[in-house]
PDB file of N, CA and C in Angstrom:
ATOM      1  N   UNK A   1      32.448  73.545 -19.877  1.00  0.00           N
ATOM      2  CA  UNK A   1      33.141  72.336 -19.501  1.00  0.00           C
ATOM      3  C   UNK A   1      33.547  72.438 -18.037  1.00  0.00           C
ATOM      4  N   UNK A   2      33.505  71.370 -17.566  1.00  0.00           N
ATOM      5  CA  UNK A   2      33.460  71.201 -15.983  1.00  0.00           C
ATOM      6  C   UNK A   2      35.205  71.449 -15.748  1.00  0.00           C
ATOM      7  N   UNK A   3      35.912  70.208 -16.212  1.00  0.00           N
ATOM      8  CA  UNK A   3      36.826  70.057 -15.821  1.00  0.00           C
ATOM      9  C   UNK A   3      37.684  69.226 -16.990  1.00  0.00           C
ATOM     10  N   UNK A   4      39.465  69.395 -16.654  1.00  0.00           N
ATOM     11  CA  UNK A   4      39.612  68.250 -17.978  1.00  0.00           C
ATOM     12  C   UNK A   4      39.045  66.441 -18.127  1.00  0.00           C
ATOM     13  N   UNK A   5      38.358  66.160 -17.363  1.00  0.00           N
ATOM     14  CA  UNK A   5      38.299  65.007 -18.070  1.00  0.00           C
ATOM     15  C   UNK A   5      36.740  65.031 -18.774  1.00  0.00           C
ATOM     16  N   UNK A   6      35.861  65.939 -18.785  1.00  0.00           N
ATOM     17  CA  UNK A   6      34.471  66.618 -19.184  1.00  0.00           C
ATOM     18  C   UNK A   6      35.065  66.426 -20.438  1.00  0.00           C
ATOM     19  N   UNK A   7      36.208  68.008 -20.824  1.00  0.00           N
ATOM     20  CA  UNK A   7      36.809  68.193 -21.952  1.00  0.00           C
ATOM     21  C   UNK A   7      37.064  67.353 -22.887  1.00  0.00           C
ATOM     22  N   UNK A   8      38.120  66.377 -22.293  1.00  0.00           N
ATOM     23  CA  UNK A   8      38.534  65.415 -23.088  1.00  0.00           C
ATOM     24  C   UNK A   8      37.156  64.055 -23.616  1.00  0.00           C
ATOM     25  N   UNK A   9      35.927  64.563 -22.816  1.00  0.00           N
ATOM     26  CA  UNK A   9      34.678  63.599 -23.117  1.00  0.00           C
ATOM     27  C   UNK A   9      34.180  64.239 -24.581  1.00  0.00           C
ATOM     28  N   UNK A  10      33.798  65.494 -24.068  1.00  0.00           N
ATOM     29  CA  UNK A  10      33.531  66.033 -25.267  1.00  0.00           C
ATOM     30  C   UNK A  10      34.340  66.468 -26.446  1.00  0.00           C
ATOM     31  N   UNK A  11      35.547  66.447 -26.500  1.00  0.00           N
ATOM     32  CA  UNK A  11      36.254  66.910 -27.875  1.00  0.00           C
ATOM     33  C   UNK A  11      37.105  64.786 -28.405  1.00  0.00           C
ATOM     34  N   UNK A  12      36.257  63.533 -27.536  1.00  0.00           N
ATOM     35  CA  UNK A  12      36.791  62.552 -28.380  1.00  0.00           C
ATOM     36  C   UNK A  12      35.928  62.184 -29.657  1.00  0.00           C
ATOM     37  N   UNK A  13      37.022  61.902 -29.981  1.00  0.00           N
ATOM     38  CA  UNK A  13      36.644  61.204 -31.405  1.00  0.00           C
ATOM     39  C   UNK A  13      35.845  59.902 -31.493  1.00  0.00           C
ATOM     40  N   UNK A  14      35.566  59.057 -30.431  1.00  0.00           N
ATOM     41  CA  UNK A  14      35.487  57.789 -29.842  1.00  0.00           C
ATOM     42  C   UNK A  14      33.653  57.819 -30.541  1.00  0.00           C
ATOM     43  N   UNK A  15      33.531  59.089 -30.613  1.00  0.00           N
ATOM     44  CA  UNK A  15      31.994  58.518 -30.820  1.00  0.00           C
ATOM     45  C   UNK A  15      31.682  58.279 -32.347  1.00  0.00           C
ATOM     46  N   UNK A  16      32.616  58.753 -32.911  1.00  0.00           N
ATOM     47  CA  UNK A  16      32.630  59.219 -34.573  1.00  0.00           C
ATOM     48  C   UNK A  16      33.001  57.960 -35.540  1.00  0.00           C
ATOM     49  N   UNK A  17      34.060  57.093 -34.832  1.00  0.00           N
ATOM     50  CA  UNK A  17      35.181  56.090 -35.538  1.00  0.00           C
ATOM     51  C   UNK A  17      33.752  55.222 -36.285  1.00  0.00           C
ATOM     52  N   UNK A  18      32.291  54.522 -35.536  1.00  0.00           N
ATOM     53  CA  UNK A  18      31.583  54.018 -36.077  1.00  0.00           C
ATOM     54  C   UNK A  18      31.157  54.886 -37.459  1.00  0.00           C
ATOM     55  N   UNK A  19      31.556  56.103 -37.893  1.00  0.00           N
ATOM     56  CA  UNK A  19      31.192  56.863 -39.078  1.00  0.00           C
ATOM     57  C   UNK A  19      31.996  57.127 -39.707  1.00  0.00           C
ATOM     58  N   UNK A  20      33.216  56.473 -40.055  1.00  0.00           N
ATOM     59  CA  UNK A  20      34.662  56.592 -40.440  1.00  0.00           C
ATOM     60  C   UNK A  20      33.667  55.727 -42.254  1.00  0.00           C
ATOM     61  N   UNK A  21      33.901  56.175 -43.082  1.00  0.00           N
ATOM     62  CA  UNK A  21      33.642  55.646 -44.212  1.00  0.00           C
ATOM     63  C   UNK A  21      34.689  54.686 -45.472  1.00  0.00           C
ATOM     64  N   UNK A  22      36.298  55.458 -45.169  1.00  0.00           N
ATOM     65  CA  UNK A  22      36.988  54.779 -45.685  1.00  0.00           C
ATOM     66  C   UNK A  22      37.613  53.590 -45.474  1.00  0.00           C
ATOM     67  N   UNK A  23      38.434  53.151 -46.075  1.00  0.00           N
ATOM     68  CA  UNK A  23      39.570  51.954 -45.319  1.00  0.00           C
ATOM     69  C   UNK A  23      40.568  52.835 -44.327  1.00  0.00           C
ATOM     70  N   UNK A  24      40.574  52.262 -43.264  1.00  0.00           N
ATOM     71  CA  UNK A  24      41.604  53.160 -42.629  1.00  0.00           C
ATOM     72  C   UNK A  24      42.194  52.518 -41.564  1.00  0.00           C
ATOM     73  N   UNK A  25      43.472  52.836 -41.434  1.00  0.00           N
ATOM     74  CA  UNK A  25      44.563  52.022 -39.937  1.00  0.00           C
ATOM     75  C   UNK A  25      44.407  52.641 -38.944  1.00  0.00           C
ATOM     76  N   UNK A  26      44.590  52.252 -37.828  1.00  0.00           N
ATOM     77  CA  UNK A  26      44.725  53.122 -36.534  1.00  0.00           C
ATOM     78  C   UNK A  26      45.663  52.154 -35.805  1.00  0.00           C
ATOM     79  N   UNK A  27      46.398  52.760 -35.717  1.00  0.00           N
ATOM     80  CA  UNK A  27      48.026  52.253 -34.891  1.00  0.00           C
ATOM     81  C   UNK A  27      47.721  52.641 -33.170  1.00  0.00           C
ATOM     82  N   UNK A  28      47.856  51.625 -32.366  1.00  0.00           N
ATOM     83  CA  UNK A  28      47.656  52.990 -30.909  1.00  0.00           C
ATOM     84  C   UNK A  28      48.175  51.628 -29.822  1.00  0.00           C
ATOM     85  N   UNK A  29      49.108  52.046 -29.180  1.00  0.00           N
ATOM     86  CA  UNK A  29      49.971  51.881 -28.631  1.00  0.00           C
ATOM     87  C   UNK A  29      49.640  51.767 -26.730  1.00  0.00           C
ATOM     88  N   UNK A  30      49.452  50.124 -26.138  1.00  0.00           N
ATOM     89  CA  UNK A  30      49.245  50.859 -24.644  1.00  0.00           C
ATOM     90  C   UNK A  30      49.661  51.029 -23.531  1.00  0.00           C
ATOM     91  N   UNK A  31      50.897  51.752 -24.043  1.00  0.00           N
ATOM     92  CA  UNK A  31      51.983  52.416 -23.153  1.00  0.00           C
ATOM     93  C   UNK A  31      51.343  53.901 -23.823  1.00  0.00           C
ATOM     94  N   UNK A  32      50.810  54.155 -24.322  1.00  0.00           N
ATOM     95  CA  UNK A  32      50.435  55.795 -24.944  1.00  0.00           C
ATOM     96  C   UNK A  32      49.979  56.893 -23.296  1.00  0.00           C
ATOM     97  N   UNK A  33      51.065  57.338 -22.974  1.00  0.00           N
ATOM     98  CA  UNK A  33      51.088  58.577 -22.019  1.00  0.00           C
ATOM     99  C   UNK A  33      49.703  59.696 -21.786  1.00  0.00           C
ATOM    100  N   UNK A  34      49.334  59.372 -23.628  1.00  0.00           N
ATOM    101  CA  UNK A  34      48.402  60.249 -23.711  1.00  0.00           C
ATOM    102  C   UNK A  34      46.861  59.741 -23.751  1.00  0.00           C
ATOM    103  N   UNK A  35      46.336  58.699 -24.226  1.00  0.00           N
ATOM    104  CA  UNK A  35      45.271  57.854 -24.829  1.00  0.00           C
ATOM    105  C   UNK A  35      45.893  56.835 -23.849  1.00  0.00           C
ATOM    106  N   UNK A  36      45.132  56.336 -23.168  1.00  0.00           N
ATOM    107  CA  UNK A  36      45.222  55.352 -21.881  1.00  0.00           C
ATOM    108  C   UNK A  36      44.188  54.127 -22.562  1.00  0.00           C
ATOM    109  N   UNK A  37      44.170  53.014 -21.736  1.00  0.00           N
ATOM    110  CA  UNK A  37      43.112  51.986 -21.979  1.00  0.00           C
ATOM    111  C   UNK A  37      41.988  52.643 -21.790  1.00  0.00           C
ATOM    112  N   UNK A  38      41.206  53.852 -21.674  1.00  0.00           N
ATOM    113  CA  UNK A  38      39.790  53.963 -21.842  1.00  0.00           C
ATOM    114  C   UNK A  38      39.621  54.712 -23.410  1.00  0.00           C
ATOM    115  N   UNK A  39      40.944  54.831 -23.808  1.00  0.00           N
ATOM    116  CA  UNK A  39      40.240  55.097 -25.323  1.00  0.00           C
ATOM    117  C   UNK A  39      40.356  53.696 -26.537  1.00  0.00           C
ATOM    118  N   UNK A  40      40.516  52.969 -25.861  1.00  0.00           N
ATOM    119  CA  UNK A  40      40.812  51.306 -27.106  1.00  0.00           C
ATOM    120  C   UNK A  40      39.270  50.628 -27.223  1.00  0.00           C
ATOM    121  N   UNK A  41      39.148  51.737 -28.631  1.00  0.00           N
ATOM    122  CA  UNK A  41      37.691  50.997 -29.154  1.00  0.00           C
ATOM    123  C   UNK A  41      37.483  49.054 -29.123  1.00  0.00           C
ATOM    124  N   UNK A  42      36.174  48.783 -29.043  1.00  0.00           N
ATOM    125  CA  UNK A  42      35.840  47.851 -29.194  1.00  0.00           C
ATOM    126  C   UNK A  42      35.564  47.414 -30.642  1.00  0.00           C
ATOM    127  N   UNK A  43      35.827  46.320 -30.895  1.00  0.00           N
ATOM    128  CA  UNK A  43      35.849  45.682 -32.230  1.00  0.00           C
ATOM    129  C   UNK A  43      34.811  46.192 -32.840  1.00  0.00           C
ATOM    130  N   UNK A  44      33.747  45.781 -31.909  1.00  0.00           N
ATOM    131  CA  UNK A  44      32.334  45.537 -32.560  1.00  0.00           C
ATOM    132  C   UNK A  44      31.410  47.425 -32.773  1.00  0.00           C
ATOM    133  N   UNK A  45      32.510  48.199 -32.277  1.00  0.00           N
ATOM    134  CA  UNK A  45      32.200  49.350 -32.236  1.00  0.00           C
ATOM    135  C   UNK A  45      32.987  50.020 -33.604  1.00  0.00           C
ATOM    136  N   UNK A  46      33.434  49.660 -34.339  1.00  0.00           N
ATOM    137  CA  UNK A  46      34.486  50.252 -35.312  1.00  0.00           C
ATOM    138  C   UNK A  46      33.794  49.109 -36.449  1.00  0.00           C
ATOM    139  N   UNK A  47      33.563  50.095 -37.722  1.00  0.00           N
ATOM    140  CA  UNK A  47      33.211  49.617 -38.922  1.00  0.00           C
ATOM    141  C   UNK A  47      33.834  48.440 -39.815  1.00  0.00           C
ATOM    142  N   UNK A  48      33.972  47.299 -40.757  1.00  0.00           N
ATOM    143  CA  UNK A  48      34.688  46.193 -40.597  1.00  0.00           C
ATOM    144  C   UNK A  48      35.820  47.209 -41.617  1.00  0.00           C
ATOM    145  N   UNK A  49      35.956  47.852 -42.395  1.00  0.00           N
ATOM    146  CA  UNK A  49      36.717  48.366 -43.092  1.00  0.00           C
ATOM    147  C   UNK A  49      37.763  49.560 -42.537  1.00  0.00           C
ATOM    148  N   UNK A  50      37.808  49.617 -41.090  1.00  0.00           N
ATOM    149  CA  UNK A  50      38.699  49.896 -40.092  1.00  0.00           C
ATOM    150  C   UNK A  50      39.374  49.086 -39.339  1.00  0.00           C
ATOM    151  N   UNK A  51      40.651  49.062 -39.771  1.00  0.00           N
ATOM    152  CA  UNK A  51      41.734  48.156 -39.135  1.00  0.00           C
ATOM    153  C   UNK A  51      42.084  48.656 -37.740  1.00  0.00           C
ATOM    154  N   UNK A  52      42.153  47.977 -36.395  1.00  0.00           N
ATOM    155  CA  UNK A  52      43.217  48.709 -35.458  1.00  0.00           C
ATOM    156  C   UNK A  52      43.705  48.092 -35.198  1.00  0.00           C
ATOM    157  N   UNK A  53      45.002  48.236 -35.009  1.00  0.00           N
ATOM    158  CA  UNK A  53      45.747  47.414 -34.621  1.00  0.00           C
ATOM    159  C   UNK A  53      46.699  48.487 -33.046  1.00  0.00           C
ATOM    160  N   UNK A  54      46.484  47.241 -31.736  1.00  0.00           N
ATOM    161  CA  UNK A  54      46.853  47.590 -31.191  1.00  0.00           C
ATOM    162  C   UNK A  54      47.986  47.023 -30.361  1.00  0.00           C
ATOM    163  N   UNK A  55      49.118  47.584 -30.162  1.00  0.00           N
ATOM    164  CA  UNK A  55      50.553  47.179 -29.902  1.00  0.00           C
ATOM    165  C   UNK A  55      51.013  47.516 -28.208  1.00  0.00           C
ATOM    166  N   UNK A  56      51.873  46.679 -27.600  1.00  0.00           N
ATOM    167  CA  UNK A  56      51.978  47.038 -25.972  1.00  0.00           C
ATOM    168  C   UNK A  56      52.636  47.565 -26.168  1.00  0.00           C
ATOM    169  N   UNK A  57      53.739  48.249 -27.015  1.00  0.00           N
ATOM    170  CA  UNK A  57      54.334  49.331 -26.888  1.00  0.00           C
ATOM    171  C   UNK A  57      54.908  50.304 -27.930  1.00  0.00           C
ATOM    172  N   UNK A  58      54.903  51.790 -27.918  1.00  0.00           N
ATOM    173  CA  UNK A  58      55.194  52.656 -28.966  1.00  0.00           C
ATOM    174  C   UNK A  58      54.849  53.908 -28.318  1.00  0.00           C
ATOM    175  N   UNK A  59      54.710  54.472 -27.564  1.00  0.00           N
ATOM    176  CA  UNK A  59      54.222  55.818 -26.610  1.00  0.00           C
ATOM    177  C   UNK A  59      53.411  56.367 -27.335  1.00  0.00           C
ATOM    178  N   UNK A  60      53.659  57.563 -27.386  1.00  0.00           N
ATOM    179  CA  UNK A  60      52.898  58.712 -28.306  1.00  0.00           C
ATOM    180  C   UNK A  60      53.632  58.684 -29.851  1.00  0.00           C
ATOM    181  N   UNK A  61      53.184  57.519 -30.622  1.00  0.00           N
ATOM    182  CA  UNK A  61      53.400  58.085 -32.015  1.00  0.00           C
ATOM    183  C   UNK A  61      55.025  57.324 -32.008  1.00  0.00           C
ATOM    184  N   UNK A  62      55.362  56.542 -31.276  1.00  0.00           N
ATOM    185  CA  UNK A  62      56.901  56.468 -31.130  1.00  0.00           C
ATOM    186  C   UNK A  62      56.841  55.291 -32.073  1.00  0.00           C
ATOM    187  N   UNK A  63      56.537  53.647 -31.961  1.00  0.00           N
ATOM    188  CA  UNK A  63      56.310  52.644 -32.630  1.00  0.00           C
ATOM    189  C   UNK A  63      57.824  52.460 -32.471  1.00  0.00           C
ATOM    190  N   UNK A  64      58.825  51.863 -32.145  1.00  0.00           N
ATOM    191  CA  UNK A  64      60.482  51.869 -32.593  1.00  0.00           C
ATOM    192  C   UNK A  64      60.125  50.624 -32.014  1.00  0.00           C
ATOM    193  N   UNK A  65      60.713  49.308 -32.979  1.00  0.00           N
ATOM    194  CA  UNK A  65      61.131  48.233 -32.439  1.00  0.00           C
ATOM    195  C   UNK A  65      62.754  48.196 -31.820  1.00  0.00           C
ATOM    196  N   UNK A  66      62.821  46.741 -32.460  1.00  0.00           N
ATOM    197  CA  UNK A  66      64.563  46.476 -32.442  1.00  0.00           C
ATOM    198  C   UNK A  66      65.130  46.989 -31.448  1.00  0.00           C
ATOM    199  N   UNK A  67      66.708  47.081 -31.459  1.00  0.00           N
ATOM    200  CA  UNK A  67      67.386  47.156 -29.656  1.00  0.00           C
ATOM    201  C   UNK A  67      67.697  48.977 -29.935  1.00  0.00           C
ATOM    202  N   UNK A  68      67.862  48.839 -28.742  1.00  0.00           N
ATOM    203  CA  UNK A  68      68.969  50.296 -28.456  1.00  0.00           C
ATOM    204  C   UNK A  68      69.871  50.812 -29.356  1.00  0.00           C
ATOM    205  N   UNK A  69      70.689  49.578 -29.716  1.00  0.00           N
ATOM    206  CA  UNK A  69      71.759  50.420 -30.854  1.00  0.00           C
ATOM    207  C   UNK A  69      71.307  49.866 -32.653  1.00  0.00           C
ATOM    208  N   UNK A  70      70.082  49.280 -32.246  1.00  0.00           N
ATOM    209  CA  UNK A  70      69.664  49.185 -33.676  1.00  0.00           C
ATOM    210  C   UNK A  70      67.959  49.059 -33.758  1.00  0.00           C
ATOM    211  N   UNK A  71      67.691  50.370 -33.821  1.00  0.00           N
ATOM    212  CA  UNK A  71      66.251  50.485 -33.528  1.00  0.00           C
ATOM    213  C   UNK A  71      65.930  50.801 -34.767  1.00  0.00           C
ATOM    214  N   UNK A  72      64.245  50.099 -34.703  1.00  0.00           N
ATOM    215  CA  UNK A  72      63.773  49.435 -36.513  1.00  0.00           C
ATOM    216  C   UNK A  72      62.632  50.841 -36.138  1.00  0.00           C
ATOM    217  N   UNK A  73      62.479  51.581 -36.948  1.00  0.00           N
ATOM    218  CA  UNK A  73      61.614  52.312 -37.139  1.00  0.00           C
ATOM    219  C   UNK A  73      60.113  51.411 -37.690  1.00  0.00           C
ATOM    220  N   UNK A  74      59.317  50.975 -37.259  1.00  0.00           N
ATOM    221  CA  UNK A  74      58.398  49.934 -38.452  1.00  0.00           C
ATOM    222  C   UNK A  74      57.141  50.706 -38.330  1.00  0.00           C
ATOM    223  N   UNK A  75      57.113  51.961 -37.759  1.00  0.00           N
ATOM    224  CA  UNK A  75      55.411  52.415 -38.606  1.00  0.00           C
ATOM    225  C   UNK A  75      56.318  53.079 -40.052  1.00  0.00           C
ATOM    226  N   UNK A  76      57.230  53.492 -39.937  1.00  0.00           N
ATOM    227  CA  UNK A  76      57.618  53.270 -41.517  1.00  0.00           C
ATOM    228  C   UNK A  76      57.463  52.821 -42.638  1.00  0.00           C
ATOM    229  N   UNK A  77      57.166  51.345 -41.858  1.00  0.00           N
ATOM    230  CA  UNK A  77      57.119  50.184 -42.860  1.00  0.00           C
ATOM    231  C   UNK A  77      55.709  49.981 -43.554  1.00  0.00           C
ATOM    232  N   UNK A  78      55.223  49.964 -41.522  1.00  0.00           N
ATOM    233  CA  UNK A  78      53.539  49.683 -41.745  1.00  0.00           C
ATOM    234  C   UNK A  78      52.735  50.158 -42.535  1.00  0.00           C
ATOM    235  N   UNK A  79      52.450  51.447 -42.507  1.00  0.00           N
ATOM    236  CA  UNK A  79      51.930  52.282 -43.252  1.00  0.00           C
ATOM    237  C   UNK A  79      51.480  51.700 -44.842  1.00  0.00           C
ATOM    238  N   UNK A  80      53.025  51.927 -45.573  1.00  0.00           N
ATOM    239  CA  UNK A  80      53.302  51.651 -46.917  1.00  0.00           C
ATOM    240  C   UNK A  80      52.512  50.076 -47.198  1.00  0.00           C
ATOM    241  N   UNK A  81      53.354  49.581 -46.103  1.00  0.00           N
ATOM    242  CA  UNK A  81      52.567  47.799 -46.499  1.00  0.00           C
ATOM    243  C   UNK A  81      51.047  47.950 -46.062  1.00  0.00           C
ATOM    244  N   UNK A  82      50.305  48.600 -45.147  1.00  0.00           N
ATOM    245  CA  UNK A  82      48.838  48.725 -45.705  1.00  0.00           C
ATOM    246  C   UNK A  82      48.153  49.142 -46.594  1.00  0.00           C
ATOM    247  N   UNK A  83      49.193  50.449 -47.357  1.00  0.00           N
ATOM    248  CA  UNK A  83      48.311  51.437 -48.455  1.00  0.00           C
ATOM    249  C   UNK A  83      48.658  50.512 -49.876  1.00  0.00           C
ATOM    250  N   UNK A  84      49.661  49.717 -49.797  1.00  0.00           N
ATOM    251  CA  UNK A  84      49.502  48.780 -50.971  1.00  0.00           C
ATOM    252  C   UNK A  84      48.382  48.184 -51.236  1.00  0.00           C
ATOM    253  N   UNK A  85      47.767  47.655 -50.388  1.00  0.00           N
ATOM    254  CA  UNK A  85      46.075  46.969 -50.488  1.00  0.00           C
ATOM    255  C   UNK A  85      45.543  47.882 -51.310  1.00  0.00           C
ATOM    256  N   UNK A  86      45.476  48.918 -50.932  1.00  0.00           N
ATOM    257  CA  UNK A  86      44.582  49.423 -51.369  1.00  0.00           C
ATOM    258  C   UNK A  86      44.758  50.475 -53.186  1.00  0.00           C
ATOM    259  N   UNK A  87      46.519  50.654 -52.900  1.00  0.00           N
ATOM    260  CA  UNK A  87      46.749  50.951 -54.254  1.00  0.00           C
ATOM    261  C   UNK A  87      46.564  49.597 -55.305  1.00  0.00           C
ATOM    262  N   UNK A  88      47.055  48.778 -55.006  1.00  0.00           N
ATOM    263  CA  UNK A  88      47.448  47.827 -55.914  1.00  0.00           C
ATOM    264  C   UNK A  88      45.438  47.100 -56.776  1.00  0.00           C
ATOM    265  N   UNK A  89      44.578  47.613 -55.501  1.00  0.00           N
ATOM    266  CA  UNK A  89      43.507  47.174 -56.083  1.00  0.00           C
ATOM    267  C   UNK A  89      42.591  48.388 -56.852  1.00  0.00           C
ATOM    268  N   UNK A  90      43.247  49.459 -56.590  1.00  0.00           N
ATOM    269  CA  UNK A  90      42.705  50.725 -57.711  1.00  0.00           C
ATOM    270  C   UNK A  90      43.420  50.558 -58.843  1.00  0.00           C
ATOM    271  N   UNK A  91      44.487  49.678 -59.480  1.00  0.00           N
ATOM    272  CA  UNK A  91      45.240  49.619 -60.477  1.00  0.00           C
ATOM    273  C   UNK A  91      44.315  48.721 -61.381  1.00  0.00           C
TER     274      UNK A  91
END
């Protein structure tokens, strides 16, 4: 490897997501410190049974709505309210 941004070419995931087989979320945030706008797949590049949903703000993994003295945790929420889809239709 040349250098880090070689590195970070070769160890993304970016090429794989079209081979993702399940239902699956991807939360990603673009204020993310870490994953910048050159990793925000294209629609038409991600399988239809991959959701992303992408938000202007949540850093690395942070997601916190609501104010300062009353901050809503909602990938909390999110999560649960997507995996219902999918429990409620294995029942």
């Amino acid at each position: 490897m040349a250098d880090a941004i070689d590195y970070y070419r070769q160890c993304s995931a970016m090429l794989l997501l079209n081979q993702i087989a399940k239902p699956t979320l991807i939360i990603h945030a673009k204020d993310d410190p870490f994953m910048d706008h050159h990793v925000i797949p294209k629609a038409e590049d991600l399988p239809p049974h991959v959701e992303y949903q992408l938000t202007e703000h949540g850093g690395h993994v942070g997601f916190i709505g609501g104010t300062p003295l009353r901050p809503e945790m909602w990938l909390e929420r999110r999560i649960p309210d997507w995996l219902t889809t999918y429990l409620e239709a294995s029942s």
